[in-house]
C-alpha atoms as a PDB file:
ATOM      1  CA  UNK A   1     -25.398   8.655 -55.616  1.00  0.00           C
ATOM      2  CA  UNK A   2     -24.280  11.249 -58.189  1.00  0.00           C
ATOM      3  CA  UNK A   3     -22.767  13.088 -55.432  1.00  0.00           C
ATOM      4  CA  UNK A   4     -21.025  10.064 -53.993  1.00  0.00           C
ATOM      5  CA  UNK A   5     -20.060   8.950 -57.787  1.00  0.00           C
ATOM      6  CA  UNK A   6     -18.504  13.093 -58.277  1.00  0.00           C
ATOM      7  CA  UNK A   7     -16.238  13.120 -55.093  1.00  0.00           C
ATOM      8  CA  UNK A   8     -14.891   9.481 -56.178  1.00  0.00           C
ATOM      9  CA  UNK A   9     -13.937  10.894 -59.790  1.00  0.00           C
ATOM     10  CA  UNK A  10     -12.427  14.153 -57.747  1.00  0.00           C
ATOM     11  CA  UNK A  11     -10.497  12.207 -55.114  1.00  0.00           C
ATOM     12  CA  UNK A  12      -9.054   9.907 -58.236  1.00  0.00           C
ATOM     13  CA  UNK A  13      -7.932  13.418 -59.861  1.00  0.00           C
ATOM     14  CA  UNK A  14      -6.420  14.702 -56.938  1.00  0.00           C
ATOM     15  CA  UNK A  15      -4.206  11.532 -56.211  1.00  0.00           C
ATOM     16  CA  UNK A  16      -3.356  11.269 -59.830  1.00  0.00           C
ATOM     17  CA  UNK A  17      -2.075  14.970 -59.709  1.00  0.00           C
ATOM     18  CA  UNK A  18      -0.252  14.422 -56.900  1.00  0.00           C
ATOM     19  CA  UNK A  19       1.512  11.469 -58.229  1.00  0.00           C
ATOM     20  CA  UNK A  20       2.240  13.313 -61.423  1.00  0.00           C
ATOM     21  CA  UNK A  21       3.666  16.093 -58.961  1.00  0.00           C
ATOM     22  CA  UNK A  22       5.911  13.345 -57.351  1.00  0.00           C
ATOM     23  CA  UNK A  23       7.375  12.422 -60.503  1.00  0.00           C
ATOM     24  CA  UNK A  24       8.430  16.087 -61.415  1.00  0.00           C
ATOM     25  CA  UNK A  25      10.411  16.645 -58.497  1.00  0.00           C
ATOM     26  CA  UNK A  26      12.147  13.172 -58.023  1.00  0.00           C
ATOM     27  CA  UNK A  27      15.891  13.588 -58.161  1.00  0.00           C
ATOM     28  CA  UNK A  28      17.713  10.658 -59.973  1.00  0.00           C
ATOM     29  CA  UNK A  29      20.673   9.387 -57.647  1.00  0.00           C
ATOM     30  CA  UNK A  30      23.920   9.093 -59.163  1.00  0.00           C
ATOM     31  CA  UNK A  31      26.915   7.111 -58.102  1.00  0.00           C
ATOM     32  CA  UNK A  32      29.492   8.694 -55.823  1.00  0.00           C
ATOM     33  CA  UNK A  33      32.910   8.903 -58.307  1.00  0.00           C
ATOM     34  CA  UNK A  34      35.386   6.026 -57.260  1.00  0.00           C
ATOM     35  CA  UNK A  35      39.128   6.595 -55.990  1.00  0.00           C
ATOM     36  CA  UNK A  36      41.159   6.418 -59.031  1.00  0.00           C
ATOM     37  CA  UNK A  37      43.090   3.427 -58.636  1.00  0.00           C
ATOM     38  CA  UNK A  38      47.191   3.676 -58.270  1.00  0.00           C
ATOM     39  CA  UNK A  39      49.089   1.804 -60.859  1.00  0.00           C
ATOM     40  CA  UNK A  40      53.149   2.015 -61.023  1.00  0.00           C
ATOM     41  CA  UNK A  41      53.600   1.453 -64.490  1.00  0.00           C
ATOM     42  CA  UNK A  42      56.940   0.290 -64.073  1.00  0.00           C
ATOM     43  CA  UNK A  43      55.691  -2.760 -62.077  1.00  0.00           C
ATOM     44  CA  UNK A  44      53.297  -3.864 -64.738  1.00  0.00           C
ATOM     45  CA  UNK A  45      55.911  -6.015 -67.139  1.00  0.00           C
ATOM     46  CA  UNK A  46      56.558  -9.387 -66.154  1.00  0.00           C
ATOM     47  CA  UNK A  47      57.693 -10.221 -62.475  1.00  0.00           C
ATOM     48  CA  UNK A  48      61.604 -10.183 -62.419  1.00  0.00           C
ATOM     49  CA  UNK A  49      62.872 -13.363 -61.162  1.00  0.00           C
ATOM     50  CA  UNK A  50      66.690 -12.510 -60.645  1.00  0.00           C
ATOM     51  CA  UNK A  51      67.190 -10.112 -57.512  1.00  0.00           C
ATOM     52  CA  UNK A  52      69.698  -8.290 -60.143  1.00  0.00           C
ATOM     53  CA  UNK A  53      66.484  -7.387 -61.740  1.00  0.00           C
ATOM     54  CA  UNK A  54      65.347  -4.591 -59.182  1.00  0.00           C
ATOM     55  CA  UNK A  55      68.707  -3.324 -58.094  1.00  0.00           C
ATOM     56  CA  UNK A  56      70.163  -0.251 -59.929  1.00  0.00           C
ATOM     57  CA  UNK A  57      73.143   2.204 -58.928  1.00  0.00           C
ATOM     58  CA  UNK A  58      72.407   5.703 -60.604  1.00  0.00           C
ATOM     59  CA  UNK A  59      72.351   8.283 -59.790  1.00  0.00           C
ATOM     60  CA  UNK A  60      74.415   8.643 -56.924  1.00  0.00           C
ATOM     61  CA  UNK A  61      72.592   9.903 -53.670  1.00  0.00           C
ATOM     62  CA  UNK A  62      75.002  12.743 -52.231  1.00  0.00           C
ATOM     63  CA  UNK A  63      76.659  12.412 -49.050  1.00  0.00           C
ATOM     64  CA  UNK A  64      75.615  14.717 -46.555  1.00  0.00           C
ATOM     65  CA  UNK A  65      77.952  15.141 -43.188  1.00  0.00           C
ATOM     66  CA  UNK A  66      75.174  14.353 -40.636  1.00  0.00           C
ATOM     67  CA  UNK A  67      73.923  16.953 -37.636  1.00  0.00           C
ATOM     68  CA  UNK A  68      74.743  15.087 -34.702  1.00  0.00           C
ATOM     69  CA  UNK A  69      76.897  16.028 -31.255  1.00  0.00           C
ATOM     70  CA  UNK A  70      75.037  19.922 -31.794  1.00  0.00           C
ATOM     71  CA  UNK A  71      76.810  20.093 -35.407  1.00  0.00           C
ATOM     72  CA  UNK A  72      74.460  21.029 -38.414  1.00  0.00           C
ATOM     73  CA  UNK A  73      74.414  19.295 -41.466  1.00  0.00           C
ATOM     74  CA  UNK A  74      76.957  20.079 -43.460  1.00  0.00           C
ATOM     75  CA  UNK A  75      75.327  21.112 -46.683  1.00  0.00           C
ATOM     76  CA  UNK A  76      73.160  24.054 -44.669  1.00  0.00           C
ATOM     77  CA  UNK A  77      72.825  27.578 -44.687  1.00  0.00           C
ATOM     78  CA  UNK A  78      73.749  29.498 -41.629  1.00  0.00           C
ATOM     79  CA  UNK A  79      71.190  32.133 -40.919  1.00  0.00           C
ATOM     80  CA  UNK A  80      71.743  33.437 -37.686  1.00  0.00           C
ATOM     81  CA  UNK A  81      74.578  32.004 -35.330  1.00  0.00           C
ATOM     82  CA  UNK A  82      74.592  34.675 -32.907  1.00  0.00           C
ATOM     83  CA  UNK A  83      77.613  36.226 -34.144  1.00  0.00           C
ATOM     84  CA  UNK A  84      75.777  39.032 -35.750  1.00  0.00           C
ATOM     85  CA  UNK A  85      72.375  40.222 -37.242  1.00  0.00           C
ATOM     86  CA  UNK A  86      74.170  40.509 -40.923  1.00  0.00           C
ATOM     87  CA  UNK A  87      72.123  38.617 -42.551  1.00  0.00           C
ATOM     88  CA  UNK A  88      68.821  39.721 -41.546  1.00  0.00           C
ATOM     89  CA  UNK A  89      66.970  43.345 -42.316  1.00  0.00           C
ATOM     90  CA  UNK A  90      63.986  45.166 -41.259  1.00  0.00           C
ATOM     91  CA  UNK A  91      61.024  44.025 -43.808  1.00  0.00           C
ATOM     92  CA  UNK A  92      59.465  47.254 -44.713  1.00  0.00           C
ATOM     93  CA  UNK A  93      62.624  49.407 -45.645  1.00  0.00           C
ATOM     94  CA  UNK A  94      65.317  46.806 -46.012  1.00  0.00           C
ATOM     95  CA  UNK A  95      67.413  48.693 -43.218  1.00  0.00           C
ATOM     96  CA  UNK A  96      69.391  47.155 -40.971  1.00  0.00           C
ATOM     97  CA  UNK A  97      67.958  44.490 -38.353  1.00  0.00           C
ATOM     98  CA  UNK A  98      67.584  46.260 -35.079  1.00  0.00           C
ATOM     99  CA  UNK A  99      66.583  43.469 -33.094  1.00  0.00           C
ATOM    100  CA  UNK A 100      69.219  42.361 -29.875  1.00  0.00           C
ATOM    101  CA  UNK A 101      71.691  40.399 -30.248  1.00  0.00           C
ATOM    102  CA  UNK A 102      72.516  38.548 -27.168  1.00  0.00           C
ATOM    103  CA  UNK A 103      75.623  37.416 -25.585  1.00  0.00           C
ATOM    104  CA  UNK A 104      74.201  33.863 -25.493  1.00  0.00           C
ATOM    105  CA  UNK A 105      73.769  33.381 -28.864  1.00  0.00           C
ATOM    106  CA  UNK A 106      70.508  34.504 -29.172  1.00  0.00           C
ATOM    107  CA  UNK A 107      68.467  37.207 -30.799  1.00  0.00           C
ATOM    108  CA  UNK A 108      65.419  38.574 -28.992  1.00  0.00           C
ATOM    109  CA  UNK A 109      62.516  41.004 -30.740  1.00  0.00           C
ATOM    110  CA  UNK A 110      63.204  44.764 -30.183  1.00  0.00           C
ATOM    111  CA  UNK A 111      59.666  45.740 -29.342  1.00  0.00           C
ATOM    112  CA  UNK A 112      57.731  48.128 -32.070  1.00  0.00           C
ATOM    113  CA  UNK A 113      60.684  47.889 -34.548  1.00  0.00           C
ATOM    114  CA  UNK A 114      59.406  45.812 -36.824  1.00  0.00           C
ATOM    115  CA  UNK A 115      60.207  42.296 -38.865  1.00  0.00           C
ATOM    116  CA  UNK A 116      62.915  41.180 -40.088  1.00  0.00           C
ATOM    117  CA  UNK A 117      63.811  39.076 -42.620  1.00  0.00           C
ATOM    118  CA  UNK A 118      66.371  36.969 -44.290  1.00  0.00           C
ATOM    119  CA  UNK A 119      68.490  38.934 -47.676  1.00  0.00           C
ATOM    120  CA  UNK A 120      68.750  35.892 -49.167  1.00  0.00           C
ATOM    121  CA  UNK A 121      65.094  33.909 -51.030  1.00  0.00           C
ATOM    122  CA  UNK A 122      64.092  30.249 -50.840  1.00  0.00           C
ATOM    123  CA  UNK A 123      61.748  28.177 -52.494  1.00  0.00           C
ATOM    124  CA  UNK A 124      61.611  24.489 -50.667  1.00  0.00           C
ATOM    125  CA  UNK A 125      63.952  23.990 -47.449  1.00  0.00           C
ATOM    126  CA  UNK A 126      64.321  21.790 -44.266  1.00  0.00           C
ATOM    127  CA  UNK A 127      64.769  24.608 -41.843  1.00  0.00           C
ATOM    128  CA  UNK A 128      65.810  24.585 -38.268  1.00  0.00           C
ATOM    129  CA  UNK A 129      64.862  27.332 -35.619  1.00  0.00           C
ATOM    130  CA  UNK A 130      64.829  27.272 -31.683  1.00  0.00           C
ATOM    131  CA  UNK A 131      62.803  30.057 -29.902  1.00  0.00           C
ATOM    132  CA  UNK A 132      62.250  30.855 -26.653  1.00  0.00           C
ATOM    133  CA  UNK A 133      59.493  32.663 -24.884  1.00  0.00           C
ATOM    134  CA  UNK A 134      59.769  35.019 -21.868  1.00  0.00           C
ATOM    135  CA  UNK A 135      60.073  35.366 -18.440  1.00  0.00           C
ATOM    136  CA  UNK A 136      58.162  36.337 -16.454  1.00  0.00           C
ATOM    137  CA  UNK A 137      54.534  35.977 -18.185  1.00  0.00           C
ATOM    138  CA  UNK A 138      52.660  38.950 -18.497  1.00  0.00           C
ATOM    139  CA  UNK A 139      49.363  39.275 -20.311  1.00  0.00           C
ATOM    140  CA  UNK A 140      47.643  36.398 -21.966  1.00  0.00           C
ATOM    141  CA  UNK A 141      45.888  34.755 -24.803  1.00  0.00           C
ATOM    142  CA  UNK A 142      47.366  36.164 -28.815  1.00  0.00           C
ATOM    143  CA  UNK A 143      49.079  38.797 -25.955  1.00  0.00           C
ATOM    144  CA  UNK A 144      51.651  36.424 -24.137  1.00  0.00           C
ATOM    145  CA  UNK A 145      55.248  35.588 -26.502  1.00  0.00           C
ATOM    146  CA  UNK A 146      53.696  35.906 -29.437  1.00  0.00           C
ATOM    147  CA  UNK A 147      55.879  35.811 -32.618  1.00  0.00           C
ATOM    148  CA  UNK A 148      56.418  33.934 -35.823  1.00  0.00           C
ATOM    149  CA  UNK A 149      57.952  32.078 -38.307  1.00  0.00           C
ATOM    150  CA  UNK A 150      56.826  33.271 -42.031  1.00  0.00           C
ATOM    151  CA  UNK A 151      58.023  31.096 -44.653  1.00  0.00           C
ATOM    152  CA  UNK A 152      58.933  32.179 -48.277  1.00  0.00           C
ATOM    153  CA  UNK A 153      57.762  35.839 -46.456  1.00  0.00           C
ATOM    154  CA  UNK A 154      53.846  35.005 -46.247  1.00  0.00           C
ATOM    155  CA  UNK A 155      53.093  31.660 -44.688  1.00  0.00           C
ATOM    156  CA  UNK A 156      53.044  31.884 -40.802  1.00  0.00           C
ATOM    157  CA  UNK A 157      53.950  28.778 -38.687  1.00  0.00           C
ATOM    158  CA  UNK A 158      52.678  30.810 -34.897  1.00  0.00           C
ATOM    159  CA  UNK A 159      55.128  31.220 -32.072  1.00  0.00           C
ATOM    160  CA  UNK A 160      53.557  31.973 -29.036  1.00  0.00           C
ATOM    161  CA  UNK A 161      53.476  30.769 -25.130  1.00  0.00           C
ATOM    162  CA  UNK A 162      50.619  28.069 -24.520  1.00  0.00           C
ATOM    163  CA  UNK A 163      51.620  27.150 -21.198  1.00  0.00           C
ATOM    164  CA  UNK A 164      48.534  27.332 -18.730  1.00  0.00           C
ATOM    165  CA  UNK A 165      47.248  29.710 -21.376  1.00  0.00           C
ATOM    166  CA  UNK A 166      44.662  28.927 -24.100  1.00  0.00           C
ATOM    167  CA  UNK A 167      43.587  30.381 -27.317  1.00  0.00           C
ATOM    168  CA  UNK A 168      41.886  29.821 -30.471  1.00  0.00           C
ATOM    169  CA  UNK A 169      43.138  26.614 -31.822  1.00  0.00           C
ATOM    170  CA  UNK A 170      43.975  27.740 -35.241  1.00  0.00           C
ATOM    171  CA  UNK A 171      46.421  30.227 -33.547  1.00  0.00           C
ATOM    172  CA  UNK A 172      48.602  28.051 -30.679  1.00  0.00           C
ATOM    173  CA  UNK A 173      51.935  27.813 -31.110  1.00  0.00           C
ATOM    174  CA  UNK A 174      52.254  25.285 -34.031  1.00  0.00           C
ATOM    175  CA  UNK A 175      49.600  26.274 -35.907  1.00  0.00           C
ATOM    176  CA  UNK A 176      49.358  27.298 -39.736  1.00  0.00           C
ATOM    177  CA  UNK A 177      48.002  30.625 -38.345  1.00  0.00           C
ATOM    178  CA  UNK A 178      44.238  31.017 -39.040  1.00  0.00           C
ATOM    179  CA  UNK A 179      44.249  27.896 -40.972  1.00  0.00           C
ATOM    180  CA  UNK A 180      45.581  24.319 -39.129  1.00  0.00           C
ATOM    181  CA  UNK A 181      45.809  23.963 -35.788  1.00  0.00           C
ATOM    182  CA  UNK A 182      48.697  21.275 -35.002  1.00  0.00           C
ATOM    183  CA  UNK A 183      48.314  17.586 -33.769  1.00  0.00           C
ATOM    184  CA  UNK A 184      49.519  18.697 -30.401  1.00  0.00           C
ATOM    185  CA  UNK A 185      50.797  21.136 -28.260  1.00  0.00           C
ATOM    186  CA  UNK A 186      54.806  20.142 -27.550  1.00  0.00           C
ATOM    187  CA  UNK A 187      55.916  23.245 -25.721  1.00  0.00           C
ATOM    188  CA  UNK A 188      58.711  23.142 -23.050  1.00  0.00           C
ATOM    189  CA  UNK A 189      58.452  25.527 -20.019  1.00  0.00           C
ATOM    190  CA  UNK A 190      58.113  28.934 -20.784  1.00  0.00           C
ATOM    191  CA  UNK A 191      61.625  30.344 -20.778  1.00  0.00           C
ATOM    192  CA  UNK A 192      63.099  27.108 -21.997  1.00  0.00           C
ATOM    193  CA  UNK A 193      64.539  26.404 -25.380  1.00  0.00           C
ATOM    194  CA  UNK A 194      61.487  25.366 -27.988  1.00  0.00           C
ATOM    195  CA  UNK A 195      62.571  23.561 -31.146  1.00  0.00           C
ATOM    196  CA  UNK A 196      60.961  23.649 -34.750  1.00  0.00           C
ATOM    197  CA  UNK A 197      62.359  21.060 -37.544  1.00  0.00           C
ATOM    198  CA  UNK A 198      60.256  22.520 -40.638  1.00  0.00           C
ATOM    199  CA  UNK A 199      59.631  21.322 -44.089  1.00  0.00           C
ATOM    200  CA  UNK A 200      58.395  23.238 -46.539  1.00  0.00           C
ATOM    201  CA  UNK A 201      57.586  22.959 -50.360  1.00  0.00           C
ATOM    202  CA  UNK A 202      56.148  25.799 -51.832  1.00  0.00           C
ATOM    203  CA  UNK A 203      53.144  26.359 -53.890  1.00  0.00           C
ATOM    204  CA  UNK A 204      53.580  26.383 -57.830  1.00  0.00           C
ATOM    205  CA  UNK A 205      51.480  28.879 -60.174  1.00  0.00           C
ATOM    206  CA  UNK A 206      50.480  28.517 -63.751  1.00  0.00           C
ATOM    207  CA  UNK A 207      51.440  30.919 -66.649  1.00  0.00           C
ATOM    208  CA  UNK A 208      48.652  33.099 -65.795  1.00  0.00           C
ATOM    209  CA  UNK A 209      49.614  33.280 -62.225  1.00  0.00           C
ATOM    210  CA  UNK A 210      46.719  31.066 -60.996  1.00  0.00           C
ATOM    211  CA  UNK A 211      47.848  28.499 -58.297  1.00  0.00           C
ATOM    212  CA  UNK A 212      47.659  24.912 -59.537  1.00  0.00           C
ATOM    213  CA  UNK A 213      49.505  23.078 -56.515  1.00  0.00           C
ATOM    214  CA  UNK A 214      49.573  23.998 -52.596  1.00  0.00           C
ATOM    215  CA  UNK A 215      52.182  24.997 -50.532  1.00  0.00           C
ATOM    216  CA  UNK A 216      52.676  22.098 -47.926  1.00  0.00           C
ATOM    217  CA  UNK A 217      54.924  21.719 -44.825  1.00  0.00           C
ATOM    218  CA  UNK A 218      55.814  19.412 -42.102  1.00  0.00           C
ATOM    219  CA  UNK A 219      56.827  20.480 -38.518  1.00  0.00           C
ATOM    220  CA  UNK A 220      58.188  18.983 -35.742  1.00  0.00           C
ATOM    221  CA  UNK A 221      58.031  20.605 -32.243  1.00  0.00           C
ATOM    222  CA  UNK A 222      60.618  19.466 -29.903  1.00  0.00           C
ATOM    223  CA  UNK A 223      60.651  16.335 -31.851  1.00  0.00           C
ATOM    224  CA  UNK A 224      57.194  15.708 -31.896  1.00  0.00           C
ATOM    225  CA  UNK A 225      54.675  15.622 -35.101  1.00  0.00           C
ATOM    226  CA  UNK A 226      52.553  18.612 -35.398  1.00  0.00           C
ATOM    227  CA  UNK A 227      51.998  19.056 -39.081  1.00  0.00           C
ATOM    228  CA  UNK A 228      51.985  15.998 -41.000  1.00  0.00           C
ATOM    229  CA  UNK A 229      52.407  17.284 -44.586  1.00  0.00           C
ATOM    230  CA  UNK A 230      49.459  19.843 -44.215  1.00  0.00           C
ATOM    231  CA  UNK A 231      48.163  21.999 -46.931  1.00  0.00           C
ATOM    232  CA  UNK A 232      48.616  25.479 -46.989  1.00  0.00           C
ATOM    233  CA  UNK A 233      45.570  27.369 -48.117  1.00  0.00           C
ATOM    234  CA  UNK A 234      47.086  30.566 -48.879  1.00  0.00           C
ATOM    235  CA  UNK A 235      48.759  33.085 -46.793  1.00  0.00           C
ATOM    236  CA  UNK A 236      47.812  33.344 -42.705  1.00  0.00           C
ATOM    237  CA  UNK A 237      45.980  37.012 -42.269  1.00  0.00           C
ATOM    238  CA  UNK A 238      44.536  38.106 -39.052  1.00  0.00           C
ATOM    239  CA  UNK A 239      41.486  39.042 -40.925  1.00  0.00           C
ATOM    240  CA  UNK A 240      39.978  37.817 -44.015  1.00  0.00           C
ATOM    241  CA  UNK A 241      40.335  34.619 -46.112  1.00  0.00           C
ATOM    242  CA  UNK A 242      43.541  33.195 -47.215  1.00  0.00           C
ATOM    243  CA  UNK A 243      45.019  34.904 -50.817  1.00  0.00           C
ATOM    244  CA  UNK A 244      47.030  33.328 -53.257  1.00  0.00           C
ATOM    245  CA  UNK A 245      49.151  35.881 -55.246  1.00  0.00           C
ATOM    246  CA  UNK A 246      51.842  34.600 -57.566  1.00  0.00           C
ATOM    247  CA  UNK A 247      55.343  34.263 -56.510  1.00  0.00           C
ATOM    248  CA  UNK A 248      58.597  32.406 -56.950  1.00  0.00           C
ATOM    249  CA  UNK A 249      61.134  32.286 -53.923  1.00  0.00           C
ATOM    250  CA  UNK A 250      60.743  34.330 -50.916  1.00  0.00           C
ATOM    251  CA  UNK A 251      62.631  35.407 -47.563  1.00  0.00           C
ATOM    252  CA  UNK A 252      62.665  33.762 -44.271  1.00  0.00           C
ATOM    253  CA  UNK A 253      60.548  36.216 -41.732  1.00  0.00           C
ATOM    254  CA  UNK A 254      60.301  36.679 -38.402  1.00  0.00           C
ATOM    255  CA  UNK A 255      57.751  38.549 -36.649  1.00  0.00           C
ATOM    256  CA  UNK A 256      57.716  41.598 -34.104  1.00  0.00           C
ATOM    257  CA  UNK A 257      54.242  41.048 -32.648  1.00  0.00           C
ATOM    258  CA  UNK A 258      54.335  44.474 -31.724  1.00  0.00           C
ATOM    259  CA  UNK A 259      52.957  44.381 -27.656  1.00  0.00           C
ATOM    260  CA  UNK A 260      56.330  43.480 -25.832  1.00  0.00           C
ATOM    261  CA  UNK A 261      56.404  39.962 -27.027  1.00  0.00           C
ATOM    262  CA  UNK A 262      60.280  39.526 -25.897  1.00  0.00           C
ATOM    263  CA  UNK A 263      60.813  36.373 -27.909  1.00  0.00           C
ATOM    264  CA  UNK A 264      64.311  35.335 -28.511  1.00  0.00           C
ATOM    265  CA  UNK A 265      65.828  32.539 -31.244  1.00  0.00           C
ATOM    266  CA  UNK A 266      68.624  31.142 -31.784  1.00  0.00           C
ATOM    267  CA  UNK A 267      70.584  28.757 -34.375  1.00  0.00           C
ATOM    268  CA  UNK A 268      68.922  28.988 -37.643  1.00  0.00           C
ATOM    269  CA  UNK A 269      69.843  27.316 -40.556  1.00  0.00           C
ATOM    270  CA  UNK A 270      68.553  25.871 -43.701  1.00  0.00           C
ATOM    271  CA  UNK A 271      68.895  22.974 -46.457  1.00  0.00           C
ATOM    272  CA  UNK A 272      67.084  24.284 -49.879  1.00  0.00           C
ATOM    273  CA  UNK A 273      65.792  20.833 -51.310  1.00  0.00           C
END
């Protein structure tokens, strides 16, 4: 009976100690922070109840002469036209573009020579570019028409040929390289005319250089979505993690992939917004 009585008292200890144990290591559950709620301060007085009310007339919205029948708006900037390469130099020593001009109006890559960029700096633009990739094909995957389109000198919207040829998502043509790939893939046949509509706000910095609000931009690819106001993390490496060093405005660039690529563009122009 004593025995019986001793392993009763000892079970009771045990299951009391692990309750106790239970109790130390319980995690109290918090609630999950609410969307702050959206109010338009402006709509919170009374409700108007003359149409007059909600109608005002300043400031004027400018007139823009509209780009339709193949004309560009008429507030742009003219990049490249394919009347010369005057307005473009090599990125690493500032010389003189060497890329082709073309008799078409075009501009292709002059293999090995390097980028080239716009002389004059932008901070947020609408920008239009066409590019083509060539023919034939040769190679394949980061290998076949690869190029692209740098904005403010850092940010890398990919140019490359997709057709019949895959690749890492975040680096098909469209993509925020090594960051977003886009919505979809909206290539024409490879040696046809490709069309990016691109806009871009850039990222704003603090007094201390630290970034307090992303880059962003919208693209269209032959007219069809592919970023939809997407955040830009940083700038697009090949390897490593996205960096975020201070800066104001910065050059339209265009890159010389360096194996051949061959890619051509034509009629760019911007609006700064």
């Amino acid at each position: 009976m004593k025995k019986i009585h001793f392993l009763g008292i000892l079970s009771f200890l045990i299951i009391l100690s692990c309750k106790e144990e239970v109790k130390e290591v319980a995690i109290e559950k918090t609630e999950e922070p609410k969307d702050a709620v959206i109010v338009h301060e402006e709509y919170t007085k009374p409700e108007p109840t003359e149409p007059e009310a909600t109608e005002y007339y300043e400031p004027k919205v400018p007139v823009v002469g509209p780009a339709t029948g193949g004309k560009i708006p008429a507030d742009a900037i003219v990049l490249f036209d394919g009347s010369s390469l005057n307005g473009w130099i090599h990125t690493q020593d500032s010389t003189a573009a060497k890329w082709r001009l073309n008799k078409d109006g075009s501009m292709t890559v002059a293999d090995k020579t390097g980028n080239i960029r716009t002389k004059q700096e932008f901070g947020d633009i609408q920008l239009h570019i066409e590019w083509r990739s060539p023919l034939p094909v040769q190679r394949e995957g980061q290998n076949r028409g690869n190029s692209g389109v740098f904005l403010n000198g850092m940010y890398e919207i990919q140019v490359l040929d997709n057709n019949d040829n895959n690749t890492y998502v975040n680096g098909q043509v469209g993509s925020i390289y090594k960051q977003g790939p886009p919505l979809a893939m909206a290539s024409v046949p490879t040696g046809e005319w490709n069309v990016y509509d691109i806009i871009y706000h850039a990222p704003k910095f603090n007094d201390d250089g630290a970034k307090i609000k992303s880059a962003t931009v919208t693209v269209l690819h032959n007219g069809v979505l592919i970023q939809d106001h997407t955040e830009i993390k940083g700038t697009t490496p090949y390897i490593g993690w996205p960096k975020n060093p201070a800066h104001g405005k910065g050059p339209l660039m265009l890159q010389d992939h360096g194996d051949d690529s061959r890619v051509s563009y034509r009629n760019i122009w911007v609006r700064e917004l």
